[in-house]
C-alpha atoms as a PDB file:
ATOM      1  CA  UNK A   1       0.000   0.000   0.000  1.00  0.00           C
ATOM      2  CA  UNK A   2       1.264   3.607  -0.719  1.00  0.00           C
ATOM      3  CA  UNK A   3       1.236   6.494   1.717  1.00  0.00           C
ATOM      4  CA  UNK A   4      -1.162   9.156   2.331  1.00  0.00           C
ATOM      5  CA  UNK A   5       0.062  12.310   0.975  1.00  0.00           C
ATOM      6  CA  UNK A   6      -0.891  15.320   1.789  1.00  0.00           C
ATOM      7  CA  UNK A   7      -5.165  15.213   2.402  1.00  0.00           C
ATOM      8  CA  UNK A   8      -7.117  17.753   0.788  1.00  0.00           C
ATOM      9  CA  UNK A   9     -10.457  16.023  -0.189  1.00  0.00           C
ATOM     10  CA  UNK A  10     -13.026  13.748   1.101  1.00  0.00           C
ATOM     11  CA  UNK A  11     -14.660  11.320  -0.963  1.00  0.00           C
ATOM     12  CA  UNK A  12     -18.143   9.825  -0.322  1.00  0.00           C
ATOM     13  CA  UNK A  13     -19.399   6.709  -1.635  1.00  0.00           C
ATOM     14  CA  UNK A  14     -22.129   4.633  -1.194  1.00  0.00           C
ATOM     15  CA  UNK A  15     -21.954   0.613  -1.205  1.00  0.00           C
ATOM     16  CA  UNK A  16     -24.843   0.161  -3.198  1.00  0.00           C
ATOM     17  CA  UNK A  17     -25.908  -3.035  -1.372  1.00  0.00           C
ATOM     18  CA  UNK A  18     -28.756  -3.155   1.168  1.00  0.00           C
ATOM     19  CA  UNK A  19     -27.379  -6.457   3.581  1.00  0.00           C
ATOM     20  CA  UNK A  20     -23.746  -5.885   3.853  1.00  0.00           C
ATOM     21  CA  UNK A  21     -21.132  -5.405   6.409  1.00  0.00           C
ATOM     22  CA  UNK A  22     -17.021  -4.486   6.444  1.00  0.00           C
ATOM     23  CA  UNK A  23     -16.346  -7.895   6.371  1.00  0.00           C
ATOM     24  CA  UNK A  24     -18.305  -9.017   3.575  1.00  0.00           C
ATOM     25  CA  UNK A  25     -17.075  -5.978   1.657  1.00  0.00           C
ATOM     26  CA  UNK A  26     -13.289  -7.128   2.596  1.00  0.00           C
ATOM     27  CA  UNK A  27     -14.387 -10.590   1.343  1.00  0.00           C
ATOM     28  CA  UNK A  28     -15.124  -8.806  -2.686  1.00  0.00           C
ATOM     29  CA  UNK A  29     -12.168  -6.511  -2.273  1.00  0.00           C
ATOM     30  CA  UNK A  30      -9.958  -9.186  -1.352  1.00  0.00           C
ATOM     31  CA  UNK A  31     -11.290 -11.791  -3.818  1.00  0.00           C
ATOM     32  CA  UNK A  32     -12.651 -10.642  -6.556  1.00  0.00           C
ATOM     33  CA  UNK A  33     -10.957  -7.519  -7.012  1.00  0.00           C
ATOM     34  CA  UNK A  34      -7.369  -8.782  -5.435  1.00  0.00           C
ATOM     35  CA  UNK A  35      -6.357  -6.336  -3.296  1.00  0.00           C
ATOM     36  CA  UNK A  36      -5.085  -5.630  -0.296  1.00  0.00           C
ATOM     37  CA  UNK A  37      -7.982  -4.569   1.779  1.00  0.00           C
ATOM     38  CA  UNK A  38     -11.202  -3.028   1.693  1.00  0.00           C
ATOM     39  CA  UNK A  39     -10.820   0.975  -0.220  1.00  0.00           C
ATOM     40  CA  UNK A  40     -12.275   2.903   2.440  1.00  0.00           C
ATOM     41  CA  UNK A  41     -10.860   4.457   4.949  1.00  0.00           C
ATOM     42  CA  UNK A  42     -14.096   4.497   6.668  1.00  0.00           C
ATOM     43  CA  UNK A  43     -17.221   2.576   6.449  1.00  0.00           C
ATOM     44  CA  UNK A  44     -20.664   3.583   8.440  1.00  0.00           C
ATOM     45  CA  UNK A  45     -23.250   0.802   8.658  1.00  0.00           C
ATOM     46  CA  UNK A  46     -27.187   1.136   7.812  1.00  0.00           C
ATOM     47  CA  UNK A  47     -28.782  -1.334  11.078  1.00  0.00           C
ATOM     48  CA  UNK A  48     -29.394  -4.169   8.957  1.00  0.00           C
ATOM     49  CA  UNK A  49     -26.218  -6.682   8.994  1.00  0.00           C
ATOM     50  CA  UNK A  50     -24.313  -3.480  10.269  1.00  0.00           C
ATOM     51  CA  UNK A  51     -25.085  -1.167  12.944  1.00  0.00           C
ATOM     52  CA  UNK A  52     -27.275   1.791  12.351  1.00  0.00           C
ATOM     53  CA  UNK A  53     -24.777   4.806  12.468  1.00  0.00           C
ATOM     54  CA  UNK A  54     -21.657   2.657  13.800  1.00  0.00           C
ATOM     55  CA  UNK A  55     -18.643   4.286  12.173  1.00  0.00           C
ATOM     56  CA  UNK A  56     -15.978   1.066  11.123  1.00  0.00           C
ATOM     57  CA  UNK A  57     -12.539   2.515  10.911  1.00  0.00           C
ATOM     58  CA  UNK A  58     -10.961   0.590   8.393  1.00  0.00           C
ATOM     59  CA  UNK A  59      -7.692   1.383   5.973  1.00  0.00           C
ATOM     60  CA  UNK A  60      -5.765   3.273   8.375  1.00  0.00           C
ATOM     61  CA  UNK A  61      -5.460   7.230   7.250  1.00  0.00           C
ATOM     62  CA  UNK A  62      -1.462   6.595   7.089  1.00  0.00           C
ATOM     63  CA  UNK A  63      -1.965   4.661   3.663  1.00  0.00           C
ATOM     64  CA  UNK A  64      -3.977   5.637   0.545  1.00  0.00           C
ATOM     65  CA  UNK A  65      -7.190   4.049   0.105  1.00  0.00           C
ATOM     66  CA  UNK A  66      -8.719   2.596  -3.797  1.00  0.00           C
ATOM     67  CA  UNK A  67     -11.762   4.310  -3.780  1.00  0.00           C
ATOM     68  CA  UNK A  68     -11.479   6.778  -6.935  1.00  0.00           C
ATOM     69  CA  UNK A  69      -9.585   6.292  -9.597  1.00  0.00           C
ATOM     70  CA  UNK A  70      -6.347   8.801  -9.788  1.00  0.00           C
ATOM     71  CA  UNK A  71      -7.746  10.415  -6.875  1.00  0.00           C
ATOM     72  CA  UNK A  72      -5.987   8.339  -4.032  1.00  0.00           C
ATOM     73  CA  UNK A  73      -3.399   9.955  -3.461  1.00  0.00           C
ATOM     74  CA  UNK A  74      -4.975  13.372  -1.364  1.00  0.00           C
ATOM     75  CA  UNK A  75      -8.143  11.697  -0.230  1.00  0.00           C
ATOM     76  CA  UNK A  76     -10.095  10.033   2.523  1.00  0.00           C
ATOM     77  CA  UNK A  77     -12.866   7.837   1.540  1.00  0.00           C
ATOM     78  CA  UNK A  78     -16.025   7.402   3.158  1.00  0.00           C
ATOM     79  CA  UNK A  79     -18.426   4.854   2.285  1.00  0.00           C
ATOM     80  CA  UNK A  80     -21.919   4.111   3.791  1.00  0.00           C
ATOM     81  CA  UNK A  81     -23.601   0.805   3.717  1.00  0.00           C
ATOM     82  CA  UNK A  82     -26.907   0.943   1.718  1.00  0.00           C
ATOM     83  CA  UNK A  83     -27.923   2.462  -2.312  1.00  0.00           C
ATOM     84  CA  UNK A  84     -29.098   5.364  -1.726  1.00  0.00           C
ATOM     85  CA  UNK A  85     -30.015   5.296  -5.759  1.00  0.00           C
ATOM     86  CA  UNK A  86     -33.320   3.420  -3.553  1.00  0.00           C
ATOM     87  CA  UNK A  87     -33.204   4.758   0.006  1.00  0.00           C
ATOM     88  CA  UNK A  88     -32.610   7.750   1.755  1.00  0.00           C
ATOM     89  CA  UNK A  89     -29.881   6.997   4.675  1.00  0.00           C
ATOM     90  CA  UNK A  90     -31.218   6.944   8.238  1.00  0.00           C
ATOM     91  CA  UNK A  91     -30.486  10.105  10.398  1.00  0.00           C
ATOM     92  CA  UNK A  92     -28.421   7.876  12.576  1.00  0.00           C
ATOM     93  CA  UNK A  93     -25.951   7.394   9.511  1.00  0.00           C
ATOM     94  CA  UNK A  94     -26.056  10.944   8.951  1.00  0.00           C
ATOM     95  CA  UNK A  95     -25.404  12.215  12.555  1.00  0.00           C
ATOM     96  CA  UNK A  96     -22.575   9.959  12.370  1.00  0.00           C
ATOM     97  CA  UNK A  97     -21.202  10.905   8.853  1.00  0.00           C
ATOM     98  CA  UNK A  98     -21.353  14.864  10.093  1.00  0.00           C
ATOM     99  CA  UNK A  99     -19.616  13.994  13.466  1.00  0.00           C
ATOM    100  CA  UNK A 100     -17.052  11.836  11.168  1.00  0.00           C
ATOM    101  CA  UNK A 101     -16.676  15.045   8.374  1.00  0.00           C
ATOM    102  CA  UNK A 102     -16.321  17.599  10.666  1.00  0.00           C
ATOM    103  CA  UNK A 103     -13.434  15.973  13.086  1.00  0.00           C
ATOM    104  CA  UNK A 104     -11.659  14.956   9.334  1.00  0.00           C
ATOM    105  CA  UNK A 105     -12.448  18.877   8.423  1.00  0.00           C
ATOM    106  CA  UNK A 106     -10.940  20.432  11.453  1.00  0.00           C
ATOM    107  CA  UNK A 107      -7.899  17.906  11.506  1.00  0.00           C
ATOM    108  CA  UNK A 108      -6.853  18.235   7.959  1.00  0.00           C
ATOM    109  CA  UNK A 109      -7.904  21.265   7.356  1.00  0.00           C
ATOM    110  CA  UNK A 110     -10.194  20.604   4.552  1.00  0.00           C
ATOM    111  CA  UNK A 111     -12.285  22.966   2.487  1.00  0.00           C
ATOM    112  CA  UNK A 112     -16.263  22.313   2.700  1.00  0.00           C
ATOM    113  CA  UNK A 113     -16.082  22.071  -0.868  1.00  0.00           C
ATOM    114  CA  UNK A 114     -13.921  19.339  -1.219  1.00  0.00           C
ATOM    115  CA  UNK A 115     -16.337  16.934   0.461  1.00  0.00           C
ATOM    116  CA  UNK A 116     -16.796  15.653  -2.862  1.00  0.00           C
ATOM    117  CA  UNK A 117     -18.504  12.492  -4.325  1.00  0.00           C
ATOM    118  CA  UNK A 118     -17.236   9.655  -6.274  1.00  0.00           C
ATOM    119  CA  UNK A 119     -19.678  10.823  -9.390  1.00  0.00           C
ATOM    120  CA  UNK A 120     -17.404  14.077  -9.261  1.00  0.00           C
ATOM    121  CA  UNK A 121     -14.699  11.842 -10.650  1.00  0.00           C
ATOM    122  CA  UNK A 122     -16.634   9.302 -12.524  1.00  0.00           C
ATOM    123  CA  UNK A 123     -19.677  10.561 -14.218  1.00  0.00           C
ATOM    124  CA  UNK A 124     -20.583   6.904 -15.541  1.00  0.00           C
ATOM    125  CA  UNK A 125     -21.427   5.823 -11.502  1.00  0.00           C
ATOM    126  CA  UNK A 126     -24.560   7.458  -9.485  1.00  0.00           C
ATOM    127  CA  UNK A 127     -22.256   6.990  -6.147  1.00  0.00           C
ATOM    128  CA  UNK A 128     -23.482   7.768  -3.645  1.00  0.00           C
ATOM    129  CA  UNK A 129     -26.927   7.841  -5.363  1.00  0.00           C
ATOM    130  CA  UNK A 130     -29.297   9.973  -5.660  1.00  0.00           C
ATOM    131  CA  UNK A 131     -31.361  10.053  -2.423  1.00  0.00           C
ATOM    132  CA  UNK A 132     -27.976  12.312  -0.993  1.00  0.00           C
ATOM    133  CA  UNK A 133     -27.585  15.468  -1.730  1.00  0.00           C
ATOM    134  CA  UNK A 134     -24.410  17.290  -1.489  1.00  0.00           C
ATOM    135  CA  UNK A 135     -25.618  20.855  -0.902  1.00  0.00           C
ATOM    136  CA  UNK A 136     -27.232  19.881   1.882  1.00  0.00           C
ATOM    137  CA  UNK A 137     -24.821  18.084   3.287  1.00  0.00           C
ATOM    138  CA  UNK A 138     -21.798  20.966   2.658  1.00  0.00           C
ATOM    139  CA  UNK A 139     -25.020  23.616   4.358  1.00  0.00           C
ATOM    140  CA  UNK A 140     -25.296  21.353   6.927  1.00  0.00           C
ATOM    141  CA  UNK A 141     -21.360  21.428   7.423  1.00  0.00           C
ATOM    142  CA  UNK A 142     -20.976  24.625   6.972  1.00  0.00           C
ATOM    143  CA  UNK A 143     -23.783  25.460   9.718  1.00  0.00           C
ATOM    144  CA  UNK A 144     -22.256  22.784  12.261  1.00  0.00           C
ATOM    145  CA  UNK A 145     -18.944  24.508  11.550  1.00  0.00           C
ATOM    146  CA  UNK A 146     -20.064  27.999  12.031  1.00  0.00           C
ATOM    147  CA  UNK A 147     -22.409  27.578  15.278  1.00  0.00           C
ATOM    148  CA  UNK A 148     -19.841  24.869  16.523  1.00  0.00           C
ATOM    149  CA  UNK A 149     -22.407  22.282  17.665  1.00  0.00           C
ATOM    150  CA  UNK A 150     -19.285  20.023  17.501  1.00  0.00           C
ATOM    151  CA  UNK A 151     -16.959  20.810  20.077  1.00  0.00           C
ATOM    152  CA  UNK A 152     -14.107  18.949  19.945  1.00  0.00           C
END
């Protein structure tokens, strides 16, 4: 695995499976795909063979993860369990994804704006669907931020 340079973006994907887990994502990345581990740096389940809102920790933020193509390199990748192309995501998943953006924000000093999606880079995927919506999510950062509901 290569290092972690430098992080100025956060990348959000969706798994686009309804009954999965970390491990059974490890199990496809490790065996179908052949590599190393699972791509995200961080995986937040959806209460069904995952826990609602648990945040898994998973490719530690030393290395690079394999989550966007070309776009390794400066990023942190976030993936929550469920297709959102069909659902919306539970507000346990998203009190835990803001807790998880803002602590990643503050610590890396990363622009609102680059919490990005893996569409940005790939405009043939829907990831992570279309029952998320960016601008609410960077408003919702951006107020969190701002009124700092998050204390650290």
């Amino acid at each position: 695995m290569e290092f972690l340079s430098k992080v100025d973006k956060i990348i959000l994907h969706h798994t686009k499976t309804t009954y999965d887990h970390p491990y059974l994502i490890k199990l496809r990345h490790k065996l179908l795909r052949w590599w190393d581990d699972i791509w995200y740096h961080f995986i937040i389940g959806n209460g069904i063979f995952s826990i609602d809102w648990k945040l898994y920790h998973w490719r530690d933020l030393l290395f690079q993860g394999a989550h966007v193509f070309w776009q390794n390199s400066d990023s942190i990748g976030i993936s929550l369990i469920w297709d959102f192309d069909l659902y919306k995501p539970s507000l346990k998943q998203l009190d835990t994804l803001y807790t998880l953006l803002i602590k990643l924000i503050k610590e890396y000093n990363i622009a609102i704006e680059n919490v990005l999606w893996h569409s940005d880079f790939n405009n043939e995927k829907s990831c992570p669907g279309k029952n998320l919506n960016l601008n609410i999510i960077r408003n919702e950062l951006f107020q969190l931020l701002n009124d700092n509901i998050i204390k650290e």
